[in-house]
Protein backbone atom coordinates (compact mmCIF):
# COMPACT_ATOMS: atom_id res chain seq x y z
CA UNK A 1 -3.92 -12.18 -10.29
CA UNK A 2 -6.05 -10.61 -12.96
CA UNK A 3 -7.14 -6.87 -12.47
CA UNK A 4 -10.65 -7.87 -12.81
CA UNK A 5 -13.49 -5.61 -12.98
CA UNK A 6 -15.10 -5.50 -9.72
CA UNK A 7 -18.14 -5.09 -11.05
CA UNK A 8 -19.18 -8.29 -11.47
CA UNK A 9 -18.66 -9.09 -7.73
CA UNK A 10 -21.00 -5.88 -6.97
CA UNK A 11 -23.87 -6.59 -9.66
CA UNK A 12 -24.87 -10.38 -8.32
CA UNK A 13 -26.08 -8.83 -4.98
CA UNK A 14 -28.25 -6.36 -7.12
CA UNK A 15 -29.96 -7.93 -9.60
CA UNK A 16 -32.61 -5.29 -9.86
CA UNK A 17 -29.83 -2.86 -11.21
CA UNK A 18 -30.78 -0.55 -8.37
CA UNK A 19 -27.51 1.01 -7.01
CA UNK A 20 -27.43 0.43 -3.44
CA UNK A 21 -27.23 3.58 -0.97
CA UNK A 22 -24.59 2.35 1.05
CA UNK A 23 -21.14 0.42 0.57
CA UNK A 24 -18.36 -0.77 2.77
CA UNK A 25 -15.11 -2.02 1.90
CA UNK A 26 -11.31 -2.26 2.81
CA UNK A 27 -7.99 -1.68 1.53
CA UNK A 28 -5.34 -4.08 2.78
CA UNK A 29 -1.65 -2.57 3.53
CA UNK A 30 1.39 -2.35 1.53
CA UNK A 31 4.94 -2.82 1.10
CA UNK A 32 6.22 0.10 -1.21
CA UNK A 33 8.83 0.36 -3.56
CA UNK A 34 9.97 -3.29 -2.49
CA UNK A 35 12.90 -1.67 -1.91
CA UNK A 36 15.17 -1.71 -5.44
CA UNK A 37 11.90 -0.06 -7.26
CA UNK A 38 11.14 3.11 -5.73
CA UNK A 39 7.80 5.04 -6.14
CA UNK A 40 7.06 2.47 -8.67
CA UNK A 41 6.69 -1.31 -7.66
CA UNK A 42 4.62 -2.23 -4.19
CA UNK A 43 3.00 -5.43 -3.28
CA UNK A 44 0.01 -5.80 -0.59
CA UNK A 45 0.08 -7.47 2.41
CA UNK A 46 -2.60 -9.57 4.24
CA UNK A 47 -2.21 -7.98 7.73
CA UNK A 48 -3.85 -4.67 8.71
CA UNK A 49 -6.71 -2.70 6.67
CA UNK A 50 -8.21 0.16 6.76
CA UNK A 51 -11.89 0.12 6.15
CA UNK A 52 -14.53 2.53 4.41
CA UNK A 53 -18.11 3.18 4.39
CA UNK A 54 -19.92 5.25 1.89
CA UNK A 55 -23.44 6.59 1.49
CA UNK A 56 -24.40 8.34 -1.35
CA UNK A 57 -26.62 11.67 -0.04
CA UNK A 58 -28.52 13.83 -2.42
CA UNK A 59 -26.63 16.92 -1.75
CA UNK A 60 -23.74 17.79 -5.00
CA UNK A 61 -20.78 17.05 -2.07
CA UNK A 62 -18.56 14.76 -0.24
CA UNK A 63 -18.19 14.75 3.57
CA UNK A 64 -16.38 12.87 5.73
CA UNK A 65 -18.52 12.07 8.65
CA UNK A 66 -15.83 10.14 10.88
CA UNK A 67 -12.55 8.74 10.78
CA UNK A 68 -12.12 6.27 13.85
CA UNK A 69 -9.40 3.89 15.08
CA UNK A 70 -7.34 3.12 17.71
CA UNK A 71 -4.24 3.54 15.32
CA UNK A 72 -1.59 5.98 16.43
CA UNK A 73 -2.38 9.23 14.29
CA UNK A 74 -6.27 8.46 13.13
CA UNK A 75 -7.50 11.40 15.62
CA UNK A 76 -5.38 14.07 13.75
CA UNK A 77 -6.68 13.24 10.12
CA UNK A 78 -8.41 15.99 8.50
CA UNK A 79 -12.44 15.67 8.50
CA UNK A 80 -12.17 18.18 5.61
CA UNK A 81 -12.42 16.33 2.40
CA UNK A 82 -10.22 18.06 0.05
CA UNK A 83 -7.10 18.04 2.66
CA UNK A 84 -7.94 14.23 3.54
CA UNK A 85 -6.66 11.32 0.74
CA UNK A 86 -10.39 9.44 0.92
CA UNK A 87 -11.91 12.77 0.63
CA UNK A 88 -10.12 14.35 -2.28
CA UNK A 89 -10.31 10.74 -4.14
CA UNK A 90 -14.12 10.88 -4.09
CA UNK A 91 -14.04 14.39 -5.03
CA UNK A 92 -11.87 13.56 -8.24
CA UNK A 93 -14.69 10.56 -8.85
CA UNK A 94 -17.38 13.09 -8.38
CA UNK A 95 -15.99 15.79 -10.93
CA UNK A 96 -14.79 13.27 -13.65
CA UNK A 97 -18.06 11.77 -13.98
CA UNK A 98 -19.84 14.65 -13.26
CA UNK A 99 -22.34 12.88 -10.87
CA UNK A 100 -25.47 15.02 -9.76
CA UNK A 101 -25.17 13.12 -6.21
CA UNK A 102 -22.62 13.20 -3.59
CA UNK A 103 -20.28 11.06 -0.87
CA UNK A 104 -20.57 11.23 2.95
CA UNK A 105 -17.86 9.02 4.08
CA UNK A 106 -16.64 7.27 7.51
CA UNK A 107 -13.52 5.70 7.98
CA UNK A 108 -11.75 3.32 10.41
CA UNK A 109 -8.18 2.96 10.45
CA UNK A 110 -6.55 0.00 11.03
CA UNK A 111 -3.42 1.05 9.32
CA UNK A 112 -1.14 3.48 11.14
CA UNK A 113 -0.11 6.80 9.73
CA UNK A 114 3.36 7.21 9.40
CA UNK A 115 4.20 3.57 9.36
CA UNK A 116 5.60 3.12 5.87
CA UNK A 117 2.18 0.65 5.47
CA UNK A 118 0.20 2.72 2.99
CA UNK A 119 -1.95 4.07 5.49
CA UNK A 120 -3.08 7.33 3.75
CA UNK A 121 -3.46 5.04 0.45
CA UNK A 122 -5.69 2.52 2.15
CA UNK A 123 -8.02 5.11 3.17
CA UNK A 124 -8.26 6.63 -0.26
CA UNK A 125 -8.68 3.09 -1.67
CA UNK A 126 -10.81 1.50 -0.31
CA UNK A 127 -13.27 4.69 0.02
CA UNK A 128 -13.01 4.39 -4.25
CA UNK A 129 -13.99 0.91 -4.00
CA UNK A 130 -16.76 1.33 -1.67
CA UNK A 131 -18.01 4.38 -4.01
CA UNK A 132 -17.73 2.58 -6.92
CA UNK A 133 -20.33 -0.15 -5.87
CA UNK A 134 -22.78 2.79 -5.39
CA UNK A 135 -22.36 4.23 -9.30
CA UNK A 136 -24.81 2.63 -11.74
CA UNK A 137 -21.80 1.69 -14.16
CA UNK A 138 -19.09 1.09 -11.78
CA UNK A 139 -15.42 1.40 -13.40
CA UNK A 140 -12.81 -0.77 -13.62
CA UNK A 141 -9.80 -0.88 -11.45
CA UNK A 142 -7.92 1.15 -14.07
CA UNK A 143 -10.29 3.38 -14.48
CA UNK A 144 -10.18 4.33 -10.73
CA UNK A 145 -6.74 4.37 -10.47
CA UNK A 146 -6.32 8.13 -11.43
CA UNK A 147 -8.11 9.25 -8.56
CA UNK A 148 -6.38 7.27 -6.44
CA UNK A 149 -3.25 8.96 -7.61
CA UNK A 150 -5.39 11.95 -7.11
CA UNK A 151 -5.85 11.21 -3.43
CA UNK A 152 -2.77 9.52 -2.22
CA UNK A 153 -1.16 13.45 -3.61
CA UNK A 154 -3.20 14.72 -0.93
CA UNK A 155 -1.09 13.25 1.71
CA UNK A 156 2.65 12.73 -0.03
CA UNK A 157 2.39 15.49 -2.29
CA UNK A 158 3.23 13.87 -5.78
CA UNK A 159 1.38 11.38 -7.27
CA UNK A 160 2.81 7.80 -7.29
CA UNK A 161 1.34 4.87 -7.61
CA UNK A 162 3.31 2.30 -5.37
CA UNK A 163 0.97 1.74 -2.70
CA UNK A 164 -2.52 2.18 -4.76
CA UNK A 165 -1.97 -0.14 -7.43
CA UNK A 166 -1.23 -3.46 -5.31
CA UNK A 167 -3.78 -2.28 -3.12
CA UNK A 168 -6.52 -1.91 -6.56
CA UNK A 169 -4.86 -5.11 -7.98
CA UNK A 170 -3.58 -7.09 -5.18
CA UNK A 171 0.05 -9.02 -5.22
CA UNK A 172 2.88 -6.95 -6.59
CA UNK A 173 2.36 -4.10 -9.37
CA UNK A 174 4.10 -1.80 -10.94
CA UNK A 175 2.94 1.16 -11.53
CA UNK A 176 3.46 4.23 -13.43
CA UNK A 177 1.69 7.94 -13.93
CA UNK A 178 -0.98 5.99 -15.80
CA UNK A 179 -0.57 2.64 -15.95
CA UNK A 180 -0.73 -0.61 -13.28
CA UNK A 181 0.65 -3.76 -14.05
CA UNK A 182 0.32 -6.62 -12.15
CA UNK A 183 3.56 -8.63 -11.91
CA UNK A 184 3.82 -12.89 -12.02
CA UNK A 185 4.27 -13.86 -8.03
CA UNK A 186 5.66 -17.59 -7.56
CA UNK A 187 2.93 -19.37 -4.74
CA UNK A 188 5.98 -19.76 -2.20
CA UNK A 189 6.97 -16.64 -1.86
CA UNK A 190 6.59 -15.07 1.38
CA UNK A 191 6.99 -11.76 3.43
CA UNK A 192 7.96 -10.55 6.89
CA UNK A 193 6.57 -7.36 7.50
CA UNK A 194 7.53 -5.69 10.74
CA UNK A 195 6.22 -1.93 12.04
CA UNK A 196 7.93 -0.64 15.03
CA UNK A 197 6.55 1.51 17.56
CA UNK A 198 7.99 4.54 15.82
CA UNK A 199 6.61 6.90 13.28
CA UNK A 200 8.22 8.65 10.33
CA UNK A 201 6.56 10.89 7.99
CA UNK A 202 6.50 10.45 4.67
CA UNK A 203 7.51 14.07 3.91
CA UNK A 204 10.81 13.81 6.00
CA UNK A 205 11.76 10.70 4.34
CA UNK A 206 11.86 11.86 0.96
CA UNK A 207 13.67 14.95 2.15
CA UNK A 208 16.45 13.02 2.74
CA UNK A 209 16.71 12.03 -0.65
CA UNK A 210 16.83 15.27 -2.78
CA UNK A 211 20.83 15.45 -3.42
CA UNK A 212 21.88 13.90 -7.02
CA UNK A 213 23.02 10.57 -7.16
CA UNK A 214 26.09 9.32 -9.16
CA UNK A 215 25.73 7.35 -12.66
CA UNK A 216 27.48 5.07 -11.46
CA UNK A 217 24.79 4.08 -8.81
CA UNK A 218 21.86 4.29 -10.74
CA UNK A 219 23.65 1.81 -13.42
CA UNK A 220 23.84 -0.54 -10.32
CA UNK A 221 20.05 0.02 -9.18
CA UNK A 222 18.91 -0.55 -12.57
CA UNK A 223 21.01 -3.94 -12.53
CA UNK A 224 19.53 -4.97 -9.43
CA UNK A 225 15.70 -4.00 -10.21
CA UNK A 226 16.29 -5.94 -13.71
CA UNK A 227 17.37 -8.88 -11.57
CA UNK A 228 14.42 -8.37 -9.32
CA UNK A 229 11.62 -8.40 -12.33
CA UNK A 230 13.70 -11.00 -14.24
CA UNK A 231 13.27 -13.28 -10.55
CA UNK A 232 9.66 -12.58 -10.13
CA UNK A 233 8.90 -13.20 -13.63
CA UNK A 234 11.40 -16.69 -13.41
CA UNK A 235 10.06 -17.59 -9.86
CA UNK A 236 14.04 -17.73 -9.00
CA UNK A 237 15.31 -17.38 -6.05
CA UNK A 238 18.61 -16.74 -6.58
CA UNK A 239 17.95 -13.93 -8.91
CA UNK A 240 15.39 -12.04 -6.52
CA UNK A 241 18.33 -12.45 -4.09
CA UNK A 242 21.12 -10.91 -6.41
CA UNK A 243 18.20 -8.38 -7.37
CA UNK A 244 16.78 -7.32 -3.77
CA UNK A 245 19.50 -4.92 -2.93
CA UNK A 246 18.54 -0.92 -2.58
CA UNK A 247 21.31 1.13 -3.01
CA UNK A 248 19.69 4.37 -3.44
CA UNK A 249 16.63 5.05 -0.97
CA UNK A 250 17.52 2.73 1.76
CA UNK A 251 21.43 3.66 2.42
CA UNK A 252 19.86 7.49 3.61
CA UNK A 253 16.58 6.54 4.99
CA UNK A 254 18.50 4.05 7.21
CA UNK A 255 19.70 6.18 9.46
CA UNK A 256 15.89 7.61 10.39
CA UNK A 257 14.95 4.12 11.68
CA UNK A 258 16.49 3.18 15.09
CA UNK A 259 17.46 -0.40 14.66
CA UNK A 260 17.39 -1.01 11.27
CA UNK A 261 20.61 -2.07 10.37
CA UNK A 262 20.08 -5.16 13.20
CA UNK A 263 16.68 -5.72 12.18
CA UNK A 264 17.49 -6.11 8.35
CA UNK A 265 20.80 -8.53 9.42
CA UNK A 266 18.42 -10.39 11.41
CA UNK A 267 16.16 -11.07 8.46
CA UNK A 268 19.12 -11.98 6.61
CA UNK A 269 20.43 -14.15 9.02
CA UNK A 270 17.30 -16.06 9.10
CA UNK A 271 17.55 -16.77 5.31
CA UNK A 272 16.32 -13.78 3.58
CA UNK A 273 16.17 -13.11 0.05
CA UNK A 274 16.58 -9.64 1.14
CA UNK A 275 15.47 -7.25 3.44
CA UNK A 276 14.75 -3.10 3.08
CA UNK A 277 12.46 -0.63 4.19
CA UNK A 278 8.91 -0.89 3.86
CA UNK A 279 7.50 2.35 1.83
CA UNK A 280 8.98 5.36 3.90
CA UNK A 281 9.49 3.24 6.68
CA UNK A 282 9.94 2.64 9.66
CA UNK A 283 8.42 -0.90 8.70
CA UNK A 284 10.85 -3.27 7.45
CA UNK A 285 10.12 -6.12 5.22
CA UNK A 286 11.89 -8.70 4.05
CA UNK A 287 11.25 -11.98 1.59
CA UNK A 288 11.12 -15.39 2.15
CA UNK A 289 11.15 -18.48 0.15
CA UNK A 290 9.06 -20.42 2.25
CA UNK A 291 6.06 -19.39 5.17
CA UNK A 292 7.76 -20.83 7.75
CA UNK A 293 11.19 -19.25 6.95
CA UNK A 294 9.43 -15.76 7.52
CA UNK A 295 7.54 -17.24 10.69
CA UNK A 296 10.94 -17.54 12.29
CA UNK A 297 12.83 -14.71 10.86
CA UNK A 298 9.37 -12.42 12.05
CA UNK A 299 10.34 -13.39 15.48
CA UNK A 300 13.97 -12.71 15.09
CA UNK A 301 13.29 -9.48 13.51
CA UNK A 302 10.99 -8.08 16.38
CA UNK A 303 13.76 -9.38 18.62
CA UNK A 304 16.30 -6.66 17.15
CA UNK A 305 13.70 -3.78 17.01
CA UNK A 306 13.09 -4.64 21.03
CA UNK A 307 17.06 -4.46 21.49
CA UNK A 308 17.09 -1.07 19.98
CA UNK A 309 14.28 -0.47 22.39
CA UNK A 310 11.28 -0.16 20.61
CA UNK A 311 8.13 -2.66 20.82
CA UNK A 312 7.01 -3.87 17.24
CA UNK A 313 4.07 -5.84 15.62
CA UNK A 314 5.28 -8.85 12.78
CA UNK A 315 3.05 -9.54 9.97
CA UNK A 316 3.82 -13.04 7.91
CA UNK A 317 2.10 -12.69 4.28
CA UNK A 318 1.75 -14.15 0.93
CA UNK A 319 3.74 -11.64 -1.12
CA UNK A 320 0.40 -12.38 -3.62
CA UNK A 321 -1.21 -10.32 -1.28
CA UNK A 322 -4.94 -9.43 -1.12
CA UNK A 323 -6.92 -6.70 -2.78
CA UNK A 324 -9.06 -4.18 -1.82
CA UNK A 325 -12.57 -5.61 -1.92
CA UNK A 326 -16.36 -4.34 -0.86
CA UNK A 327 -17.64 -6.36 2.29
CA UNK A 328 -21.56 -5.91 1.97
CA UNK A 329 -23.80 -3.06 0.36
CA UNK A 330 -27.43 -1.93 1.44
């Protein structure tokens, strides 16, 4: 789980060197902070995608020319590039390279906004991927990763990296202000992501969180997220369960997601490793040790969101999720 260049990918389609005109590509969705590693782990998911096509057009600009879907929320994104994530990513591109061309851009959503699935990230993602097949030198992963930073701002308004970086690198990352590391991922391990009908904004959920915590509770956190990496890195199970506990985000964004409490105890029930909110929620995850035990727990899980009286979609994935890759250039 390598954070390879795409470039070699791009460059066997072309051998000419000619840069094509026009690139598509998606960004896959993502589970964010993983719950004990807020604003700075997040693994992708192989379930819905948003998808982008770029053209490159003569005039010094970037447009977006569409954004379609039949996602709830993809009619009130902003066609005005510097207010949109995709938009003001390609912008950053533009200026740091200083590129004498510019970006017209459509998107279509598969992700939906206020989910807690990475939605605005996706967008800005996978428009830098499709981009980057169009440059003559296209960058590394790393190298893009600052404007995706640069774009996801756009729509959270600070610059983290949780959703971007699995989505760039696929699987689980961490990621800092400047760095993404990709994280070991044992072949077994398995998620159970579930979005409810219900939206929460991403603004409103880290409102909630602005009051000081106690030492005492961060020692704790830290404990668990040491736990966590020490699990991943160990491919053990117990110590991903000890580790998967959030006792900072997820005891105050609980209460914004009608259900959760029998939703996450329904995960656990079914043999979770643990179970917390996906990103901002309302999503839910929660992690397996085997496909089938998230199959059933998926079920279960929808179950408790339709008691609380909301309808819901499941999503069983790899947590070695998928990255965001180009899907054919002209």
């Amino acid at each position: 789980m390598s954070a390879a260049s795409p470039s070699s990918s791009i460059s066997s389609s072309h051998h000419s060197g000619a840069a094509p005109r026009q690139a598509r590509a998606f960004a896959p969705a993502s589970v964010g902070n993983i719950g004990v590693g807020f604003d700075v782990l997040g693994h992708s998911i192989d379930g819905p995608r948003d998808v982008a096509t770029v053209r490159r057009i003569d005039e010094p600009t970037v447009r977006i020319r569409a954004i379609r879907g039949d996602v709830p929320g993809a009619d009130s994104l902003p066609l005005q590039a510097a207010r949109n994530t995709a938009g003001q990513a390609l912008i950053s591109l533009r200026d740091k390279l200083g590129l004498s061309y510019g970006f017209e851009l459509e998107l279509d959503k598969g992700i939906a906004l206020g989910s807690g699935l990475g939605g605005s990230a996706a967008s800005c993602v996978a428009a830098l991927v499709a981009a980057n097949a169009l440059l003559a030198q296209p960058l590394s992963r790393e190298e893009l990763y600052e404007f995706a930073l640069d774009g996801e701002s756009v729509s959270s308004g600070s610059r983290h990296g949780d959703n971007v970086a699995p989505m760039l690198l696929g699987g689980v990352v961490m990621a800092t202000s400047t760095r993404m590391i990709p994280l070991s991922v044992p072949d077994w391990l398995y998620a159970a992501v579930v979005h409810p009908d219900q939206v929460l904004e991403t603004r409103r959920a880290r409102a909630v969180l602005a009051d000081p915590y106690p030492l005492s509770q961060v020692v704790k956190q830290s404990a668990h997220l040491a736990l966590f990496l020490t699990g991943l890195q160990r491919g053990d199970a117990q110590l991903l369960r000890e580790g998967l506990i959030d006792l900072l985000v997820e005891p105050r964004r609980a209460p914004l997601i009608p259900g959760f409490a029998q939703v996450k105890a329904a995960a656990l029930e079914h043999g979770a490793l643990g179970a917390s909110i996906s990103g901002a929620g309302p999503s839910c995850f929660a992690w397996f040790a085997s496909k089938v035990e998230a199959q059933v727990a998926a079920a279960a899980m929808r179950i408790a969101f339709a008691e609380a009286g909301f309808d819901s979609r499941a999503y069983v994935t790899p947590v070695a999720g998928p990255r965001a890759e180009t899907i054919g250039t002209e």
